[in-house]
C-alpha atoms as a PDB file:
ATOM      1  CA  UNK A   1      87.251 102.802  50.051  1.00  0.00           C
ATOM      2  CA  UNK A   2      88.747 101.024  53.289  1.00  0.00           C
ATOM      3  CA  UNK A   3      86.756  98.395  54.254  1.00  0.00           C
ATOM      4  CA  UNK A   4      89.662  97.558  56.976  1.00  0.00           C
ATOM      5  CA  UNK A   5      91.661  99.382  58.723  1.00  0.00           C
ATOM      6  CA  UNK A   6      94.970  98.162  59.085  1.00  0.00           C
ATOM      7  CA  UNK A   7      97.151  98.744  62.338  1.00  0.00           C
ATOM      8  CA  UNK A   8     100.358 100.993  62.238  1.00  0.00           C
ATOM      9  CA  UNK A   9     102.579  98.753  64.223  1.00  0.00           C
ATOM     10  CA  UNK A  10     105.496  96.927  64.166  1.00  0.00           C
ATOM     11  CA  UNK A  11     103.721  93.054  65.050  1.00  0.00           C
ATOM     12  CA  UNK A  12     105.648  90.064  64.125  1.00  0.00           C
ATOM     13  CA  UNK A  13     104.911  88.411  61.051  1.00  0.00           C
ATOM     14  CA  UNK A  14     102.824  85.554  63.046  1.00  0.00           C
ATOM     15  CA  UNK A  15      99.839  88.414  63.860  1.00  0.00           C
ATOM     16  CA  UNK A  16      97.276  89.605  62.304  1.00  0.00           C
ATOM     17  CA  UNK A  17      94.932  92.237  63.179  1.00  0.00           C
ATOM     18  CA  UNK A  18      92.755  94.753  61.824  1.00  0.00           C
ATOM     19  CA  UNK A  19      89.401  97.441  62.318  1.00  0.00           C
ATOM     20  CA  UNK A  20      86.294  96.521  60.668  1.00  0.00           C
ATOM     21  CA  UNK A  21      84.866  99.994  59.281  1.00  0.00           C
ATOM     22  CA  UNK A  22      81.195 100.470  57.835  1.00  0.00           C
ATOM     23  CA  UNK A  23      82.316  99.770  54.577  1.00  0.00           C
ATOM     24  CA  UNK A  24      83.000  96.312  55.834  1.00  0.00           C
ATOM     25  CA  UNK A  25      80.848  93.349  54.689  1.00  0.00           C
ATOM     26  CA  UNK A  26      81.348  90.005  56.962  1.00  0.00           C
ATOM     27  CA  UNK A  27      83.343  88.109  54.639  1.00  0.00           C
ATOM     28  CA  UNK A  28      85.975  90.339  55.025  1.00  0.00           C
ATOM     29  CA  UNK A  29      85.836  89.208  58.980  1.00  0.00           C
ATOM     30  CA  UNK A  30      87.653  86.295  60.257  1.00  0.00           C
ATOM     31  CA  UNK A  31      84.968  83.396  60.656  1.00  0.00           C
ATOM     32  CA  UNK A  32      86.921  82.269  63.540  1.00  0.00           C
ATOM     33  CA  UNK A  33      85.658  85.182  65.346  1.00  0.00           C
ATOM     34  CA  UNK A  34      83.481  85.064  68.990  1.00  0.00           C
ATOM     35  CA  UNK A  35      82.498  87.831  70.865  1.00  0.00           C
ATOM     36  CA  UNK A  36      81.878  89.066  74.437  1.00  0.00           C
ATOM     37  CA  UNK A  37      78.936  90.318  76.540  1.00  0.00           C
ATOM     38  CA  UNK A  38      81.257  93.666  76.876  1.00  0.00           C
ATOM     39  CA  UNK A  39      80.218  95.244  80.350  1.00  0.00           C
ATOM     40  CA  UNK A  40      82.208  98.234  80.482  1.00  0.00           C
ATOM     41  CA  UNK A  41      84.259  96.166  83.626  1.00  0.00           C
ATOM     42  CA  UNK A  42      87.865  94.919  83.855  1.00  0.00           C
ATOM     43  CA  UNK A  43      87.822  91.323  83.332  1.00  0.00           C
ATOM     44  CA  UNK A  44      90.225  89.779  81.003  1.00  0.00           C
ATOM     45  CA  UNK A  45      89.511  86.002  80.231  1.00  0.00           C
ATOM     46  CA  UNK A  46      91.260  83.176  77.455  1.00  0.00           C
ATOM     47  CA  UNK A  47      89.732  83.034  74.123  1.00  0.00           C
ATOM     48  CA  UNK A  48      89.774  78.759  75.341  1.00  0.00           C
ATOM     49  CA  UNK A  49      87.140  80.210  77.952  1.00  0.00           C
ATOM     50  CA  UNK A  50      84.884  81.924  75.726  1.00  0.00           C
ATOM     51  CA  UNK A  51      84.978  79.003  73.239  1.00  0.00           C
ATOM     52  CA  UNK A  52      84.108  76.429  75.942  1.00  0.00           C
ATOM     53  CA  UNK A  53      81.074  78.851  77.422  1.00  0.00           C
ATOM     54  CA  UNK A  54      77.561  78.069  76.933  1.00  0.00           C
ATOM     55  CA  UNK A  55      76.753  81.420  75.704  1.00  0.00           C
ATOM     56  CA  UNK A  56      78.410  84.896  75.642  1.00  0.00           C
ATOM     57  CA  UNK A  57      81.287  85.529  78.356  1.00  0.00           C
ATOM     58  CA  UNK A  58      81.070  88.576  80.565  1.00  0.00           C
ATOM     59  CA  UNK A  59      84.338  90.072  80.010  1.00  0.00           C
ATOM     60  CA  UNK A  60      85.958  93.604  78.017  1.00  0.00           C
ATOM     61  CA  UNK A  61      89.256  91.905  77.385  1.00  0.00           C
ATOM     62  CA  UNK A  62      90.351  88.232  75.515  1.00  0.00           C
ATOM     63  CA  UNK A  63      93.953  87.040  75.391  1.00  0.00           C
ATOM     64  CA  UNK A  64      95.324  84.484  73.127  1.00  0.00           C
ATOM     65  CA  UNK A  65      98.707  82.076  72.734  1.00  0.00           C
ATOM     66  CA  UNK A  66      98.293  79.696  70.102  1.00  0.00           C
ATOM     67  CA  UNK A  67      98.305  79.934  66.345  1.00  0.00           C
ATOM     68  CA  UNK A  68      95.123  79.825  64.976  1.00  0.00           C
ATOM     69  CA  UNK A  69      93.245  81.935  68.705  1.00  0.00           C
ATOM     70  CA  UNK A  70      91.419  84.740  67.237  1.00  0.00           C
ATOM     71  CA  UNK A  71      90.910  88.080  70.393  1.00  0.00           C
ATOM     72  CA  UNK A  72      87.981  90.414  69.269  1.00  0.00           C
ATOM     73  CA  UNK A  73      86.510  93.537  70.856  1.00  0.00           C
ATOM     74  CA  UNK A  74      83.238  95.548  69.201  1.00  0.00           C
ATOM     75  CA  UNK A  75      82.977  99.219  69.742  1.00  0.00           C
ATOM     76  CA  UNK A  76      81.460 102.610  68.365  1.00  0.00           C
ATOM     77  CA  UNK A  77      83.224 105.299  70.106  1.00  0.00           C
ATOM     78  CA  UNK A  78      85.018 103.408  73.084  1.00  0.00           C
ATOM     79  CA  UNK A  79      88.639 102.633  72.400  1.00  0.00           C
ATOM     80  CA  UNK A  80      89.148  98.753  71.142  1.00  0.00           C
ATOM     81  CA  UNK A  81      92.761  97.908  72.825  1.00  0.00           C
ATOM     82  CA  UNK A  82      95.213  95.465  71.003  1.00  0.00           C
ATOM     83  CA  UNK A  83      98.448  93.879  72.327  1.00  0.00           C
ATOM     84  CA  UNK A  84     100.923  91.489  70.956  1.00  0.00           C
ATOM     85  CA  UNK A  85     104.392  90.249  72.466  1.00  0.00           C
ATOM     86  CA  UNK A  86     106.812  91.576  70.339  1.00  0.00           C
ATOM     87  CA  UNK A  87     107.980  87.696  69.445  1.00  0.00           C
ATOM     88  CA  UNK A  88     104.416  86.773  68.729  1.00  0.00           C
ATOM     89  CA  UNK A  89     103.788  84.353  71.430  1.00  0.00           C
ATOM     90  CA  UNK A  90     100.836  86.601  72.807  1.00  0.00           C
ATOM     91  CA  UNK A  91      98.329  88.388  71.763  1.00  0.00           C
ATOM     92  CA  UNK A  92      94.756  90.245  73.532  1.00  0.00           C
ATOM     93  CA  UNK A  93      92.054  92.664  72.477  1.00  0.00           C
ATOM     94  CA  UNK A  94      90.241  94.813  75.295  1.00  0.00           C
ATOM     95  CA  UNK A  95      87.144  96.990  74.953  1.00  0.00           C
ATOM     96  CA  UNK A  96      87.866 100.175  76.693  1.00  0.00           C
ATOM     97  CA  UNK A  97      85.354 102.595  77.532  1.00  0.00           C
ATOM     98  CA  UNK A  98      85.855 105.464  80.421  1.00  0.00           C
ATOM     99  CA  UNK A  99      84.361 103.163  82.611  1.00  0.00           C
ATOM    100  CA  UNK A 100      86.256 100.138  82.046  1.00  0.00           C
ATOM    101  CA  UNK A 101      89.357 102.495  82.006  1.00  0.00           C
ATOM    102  CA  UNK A 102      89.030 103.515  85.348  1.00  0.00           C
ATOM    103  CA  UNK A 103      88.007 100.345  86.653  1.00  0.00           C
ATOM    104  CA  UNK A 104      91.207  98.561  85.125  1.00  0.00           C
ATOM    105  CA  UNK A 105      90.639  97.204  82.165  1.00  0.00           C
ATOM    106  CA  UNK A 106      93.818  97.738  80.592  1.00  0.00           C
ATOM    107  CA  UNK A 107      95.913  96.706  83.935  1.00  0.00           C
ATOM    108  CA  UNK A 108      93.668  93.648  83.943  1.00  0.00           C
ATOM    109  CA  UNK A 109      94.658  92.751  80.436  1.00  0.00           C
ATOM    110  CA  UNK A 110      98.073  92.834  80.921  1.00  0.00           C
ATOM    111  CA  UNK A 111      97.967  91.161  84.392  1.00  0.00           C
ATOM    112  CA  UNK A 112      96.417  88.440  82.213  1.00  0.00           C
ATOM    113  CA  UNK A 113      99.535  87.833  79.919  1.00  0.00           C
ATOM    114  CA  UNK A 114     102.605  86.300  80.592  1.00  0.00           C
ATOM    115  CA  UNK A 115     104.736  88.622  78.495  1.00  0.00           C
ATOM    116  CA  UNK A 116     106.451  92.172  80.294  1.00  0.00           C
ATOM    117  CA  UNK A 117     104.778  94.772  79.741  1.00  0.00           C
ATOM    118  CA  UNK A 118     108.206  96.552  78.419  1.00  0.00           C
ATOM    119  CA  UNK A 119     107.842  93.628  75.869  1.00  0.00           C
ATOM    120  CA  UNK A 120     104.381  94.192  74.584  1.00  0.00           C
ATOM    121  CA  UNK A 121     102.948  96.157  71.504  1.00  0.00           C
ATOM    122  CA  UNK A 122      99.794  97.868  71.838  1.00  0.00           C
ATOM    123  CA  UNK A 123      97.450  99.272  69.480  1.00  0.00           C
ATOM    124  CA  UNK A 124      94.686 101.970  69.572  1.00  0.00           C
ATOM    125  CA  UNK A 125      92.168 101.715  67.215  1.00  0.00           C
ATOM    126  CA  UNK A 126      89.064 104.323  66.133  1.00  0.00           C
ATOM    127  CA  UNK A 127      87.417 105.806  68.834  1.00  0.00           C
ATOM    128  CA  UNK A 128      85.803 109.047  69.866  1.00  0.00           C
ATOM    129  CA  UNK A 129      88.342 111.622  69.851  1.00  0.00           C
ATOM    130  CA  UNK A 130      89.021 114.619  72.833  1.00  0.00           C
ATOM    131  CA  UNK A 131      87.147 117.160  70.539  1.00  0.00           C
ATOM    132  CA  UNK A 132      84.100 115.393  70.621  1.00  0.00           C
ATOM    133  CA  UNK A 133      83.379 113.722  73.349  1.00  0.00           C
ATOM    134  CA  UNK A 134      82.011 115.724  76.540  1.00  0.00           C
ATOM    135  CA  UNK A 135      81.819 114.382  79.899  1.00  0.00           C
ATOM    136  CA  UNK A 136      80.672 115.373  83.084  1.00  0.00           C
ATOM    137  CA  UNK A 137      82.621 116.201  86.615  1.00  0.00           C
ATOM    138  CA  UNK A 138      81.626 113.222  88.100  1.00  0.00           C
ATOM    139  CA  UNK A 139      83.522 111.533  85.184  1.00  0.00           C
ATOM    140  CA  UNK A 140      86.748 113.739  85.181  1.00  0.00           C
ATOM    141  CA  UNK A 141      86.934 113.340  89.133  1.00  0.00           C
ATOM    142  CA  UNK A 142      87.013 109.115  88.718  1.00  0.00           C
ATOM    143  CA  UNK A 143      90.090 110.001  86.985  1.00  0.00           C
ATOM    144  CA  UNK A 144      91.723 112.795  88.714  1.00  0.00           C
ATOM    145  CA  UNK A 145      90.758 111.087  92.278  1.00  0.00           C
ATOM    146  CA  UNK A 146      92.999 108.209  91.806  1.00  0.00           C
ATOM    147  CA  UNK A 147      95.807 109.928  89.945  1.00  0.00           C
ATOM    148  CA  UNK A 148      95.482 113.280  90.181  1.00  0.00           C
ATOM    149  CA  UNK A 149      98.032 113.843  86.873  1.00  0.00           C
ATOM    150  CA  UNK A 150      94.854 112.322  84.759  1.00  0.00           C
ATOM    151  CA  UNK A 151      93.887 116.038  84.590  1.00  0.00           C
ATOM    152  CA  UNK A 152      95.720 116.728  81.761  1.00  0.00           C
ATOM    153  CA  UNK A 153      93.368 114.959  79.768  1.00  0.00           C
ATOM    154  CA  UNK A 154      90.199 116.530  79.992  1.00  0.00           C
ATOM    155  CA  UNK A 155      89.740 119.965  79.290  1.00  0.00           C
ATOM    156  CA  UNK A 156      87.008 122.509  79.720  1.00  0.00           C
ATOM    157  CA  UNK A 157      84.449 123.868  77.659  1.00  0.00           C
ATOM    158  CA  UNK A 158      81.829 126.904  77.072  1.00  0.00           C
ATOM    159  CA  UNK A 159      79.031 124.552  79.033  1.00  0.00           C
ATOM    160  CA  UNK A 160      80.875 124.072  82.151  1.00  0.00           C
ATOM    161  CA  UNK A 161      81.564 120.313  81.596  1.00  0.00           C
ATOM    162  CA  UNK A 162      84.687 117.916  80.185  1.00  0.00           C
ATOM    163  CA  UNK A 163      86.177 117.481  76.524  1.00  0.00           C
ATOM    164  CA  UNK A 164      87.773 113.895  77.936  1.00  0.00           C
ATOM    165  CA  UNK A 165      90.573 112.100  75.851  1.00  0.00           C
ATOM    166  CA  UNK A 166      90.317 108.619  76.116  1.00  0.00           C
ATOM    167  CA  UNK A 167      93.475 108.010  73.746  1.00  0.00           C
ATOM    168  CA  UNK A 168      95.614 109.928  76.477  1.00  0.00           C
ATOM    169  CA  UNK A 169      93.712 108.111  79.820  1.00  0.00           C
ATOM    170  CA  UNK A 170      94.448 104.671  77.922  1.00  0.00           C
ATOM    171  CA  UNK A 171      98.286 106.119  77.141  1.00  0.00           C
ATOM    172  CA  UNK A 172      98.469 107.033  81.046  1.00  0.00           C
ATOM    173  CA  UNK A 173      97.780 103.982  82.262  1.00  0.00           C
ATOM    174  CA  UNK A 174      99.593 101.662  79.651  1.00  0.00           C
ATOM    175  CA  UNK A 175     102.868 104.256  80.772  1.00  0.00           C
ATOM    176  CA  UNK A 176     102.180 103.821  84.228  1.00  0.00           C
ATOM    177  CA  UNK A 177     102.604  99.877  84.260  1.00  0.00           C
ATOM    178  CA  UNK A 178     105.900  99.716  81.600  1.00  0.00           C
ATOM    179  CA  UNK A 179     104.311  99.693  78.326  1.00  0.00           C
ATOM    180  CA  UNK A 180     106.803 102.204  75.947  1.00  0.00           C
ATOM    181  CA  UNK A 181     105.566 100.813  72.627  1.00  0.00           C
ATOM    182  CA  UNK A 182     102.122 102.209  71.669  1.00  0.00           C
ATOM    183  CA  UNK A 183     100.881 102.672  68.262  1.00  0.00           C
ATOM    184  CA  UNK A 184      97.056 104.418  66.872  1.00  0.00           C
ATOM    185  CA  UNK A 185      95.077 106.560  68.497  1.00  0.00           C
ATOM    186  CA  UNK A 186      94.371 109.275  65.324  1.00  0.00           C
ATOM    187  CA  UNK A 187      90.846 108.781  64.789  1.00  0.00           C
ATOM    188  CA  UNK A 188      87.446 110.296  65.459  1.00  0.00           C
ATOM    189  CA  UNK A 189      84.805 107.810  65.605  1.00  0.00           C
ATOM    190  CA  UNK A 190      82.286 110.756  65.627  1.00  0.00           C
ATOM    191  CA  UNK A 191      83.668 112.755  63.687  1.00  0.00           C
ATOM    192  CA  UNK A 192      84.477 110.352  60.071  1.00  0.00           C
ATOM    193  CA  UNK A 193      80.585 109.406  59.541  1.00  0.00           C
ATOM    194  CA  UNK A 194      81.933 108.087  56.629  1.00  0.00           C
ATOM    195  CA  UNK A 195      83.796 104.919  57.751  1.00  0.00           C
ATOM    196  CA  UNK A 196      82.803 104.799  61.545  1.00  0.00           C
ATOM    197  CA  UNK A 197      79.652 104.054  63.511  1.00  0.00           C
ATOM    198  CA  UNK A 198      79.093 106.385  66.734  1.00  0.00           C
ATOM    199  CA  UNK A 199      76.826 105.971  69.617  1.00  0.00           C
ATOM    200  CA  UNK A 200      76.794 109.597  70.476  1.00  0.00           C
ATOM    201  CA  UNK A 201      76.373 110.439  66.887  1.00  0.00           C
ATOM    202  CA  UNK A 202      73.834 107.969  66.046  1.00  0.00           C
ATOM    203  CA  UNK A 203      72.398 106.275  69.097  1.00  0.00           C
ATOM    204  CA  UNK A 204      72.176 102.742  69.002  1.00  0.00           C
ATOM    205  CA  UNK A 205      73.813 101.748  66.037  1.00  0.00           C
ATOM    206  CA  UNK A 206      76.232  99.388  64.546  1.00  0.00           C
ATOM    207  CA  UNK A 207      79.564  98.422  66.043  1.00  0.00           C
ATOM    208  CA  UNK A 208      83.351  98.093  64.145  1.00  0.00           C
ATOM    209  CA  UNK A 209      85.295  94.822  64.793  1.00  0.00           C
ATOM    210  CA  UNK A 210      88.636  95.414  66.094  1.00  0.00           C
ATOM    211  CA  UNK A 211      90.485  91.451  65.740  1.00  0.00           C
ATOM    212  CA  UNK A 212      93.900  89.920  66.407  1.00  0.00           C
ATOM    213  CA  UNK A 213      94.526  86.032  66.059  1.00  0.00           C
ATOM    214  CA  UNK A 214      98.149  84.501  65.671  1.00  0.00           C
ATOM    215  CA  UNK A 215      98.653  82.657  62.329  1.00  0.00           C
END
């Protein structure tokens, strides 16, 4: 049984990073680990800020630089985001809902690092997958508004609404700003009961842990 899931990318030895599934106890977590107040916006802040806050950071993104930072994101059907310079002097987790994808969440993250975006890797972990996850107009035209080639990724169904695909908005975008190298994006979150947790499958429910931290 996989407790963790493991990403499919070719990080340099100095990173390590993983997806917490149900299965998962919290030993099996990083202790190091601190979290965000995730708002479904497009701020990206240092994991030094969140350490030296009073209390939880509003933020959907956390970058890193030296051994021994730890980046998480918590989700349950929106897509956790990882990125690591390909010589391991960077690395950043962002939480990436439809929201925070449209507002610029992933252009904030990488505005955030000093690495080129043709020199990044970036990771897609679980989350809801095209089949399953129905959205309205109002949703598909955020997209399609601002770039009107976004329409490939939503498709329509029997009830006159939106079967969206959040891997391929998150793909667009990464594209769009230079970013060639991206890895994931084969899961269902709603779909695999059996090692996910899904807010449109189960209401309010747990969350997965999706972590980087540079050794």
């Amino acid at each position: 049984m996989t407790s963790i899931i493991t990403p499919d990318w070719p990080a340099p030895a100095n990173v390590v990073a993983g997806t917490s599934t149900k299965l998962a106890s919290d030993d099996v977590l990083p202790r190091e680990l601190q979290y965000l107040n995730q708002v479904h916006g497009a701020t990206a802040v240092p994991i030094e800020t969140v350490r030296k806050a009073p209390g939880p950071v509003d933020a959907d993104a956390v970058t890193g630089i030296r051994p021994g930072d730890h980046c998480a994101v918590r989700t349950a059907d929106c897509l956790p985001i990882l990125f690591c310079a390909r010589d391991g002097s960077e690395i950043a987790a962002a939480h990436g809902g439809w929201r925070g994808i449209r507002s610029g969440i992933v252009e904030a993250t990488i505005d955030a690092l000093e690495t080129p975006p043709g020199d990044l890797l970036v990771w897609l972990g679980p989350a809801i997958s095209q089949e399953n996850f129905e959205v309205g107009e109002e949703v598909r035209e955020a997209f399609v508004g601002a770039d009107s080639g976004a329409d490939a990724c939503f498709r329509p169904n029997a009830r006159g609404r939106w079967q969206a695909d959040l891997y391929g908005l998150a793909r667009r975008r990464l594209r769009s700003l230079g970013v060639r190298a991206i890895h994931g994006g084969t899961w269902c979150t709603y779909r695999d009961a059996r090692l996910f947790y899904s807010y449109r499958r189960g209401g309010d429910t747990g969350r997965m842990v999706t972590f980087i931290h540079l050794k």
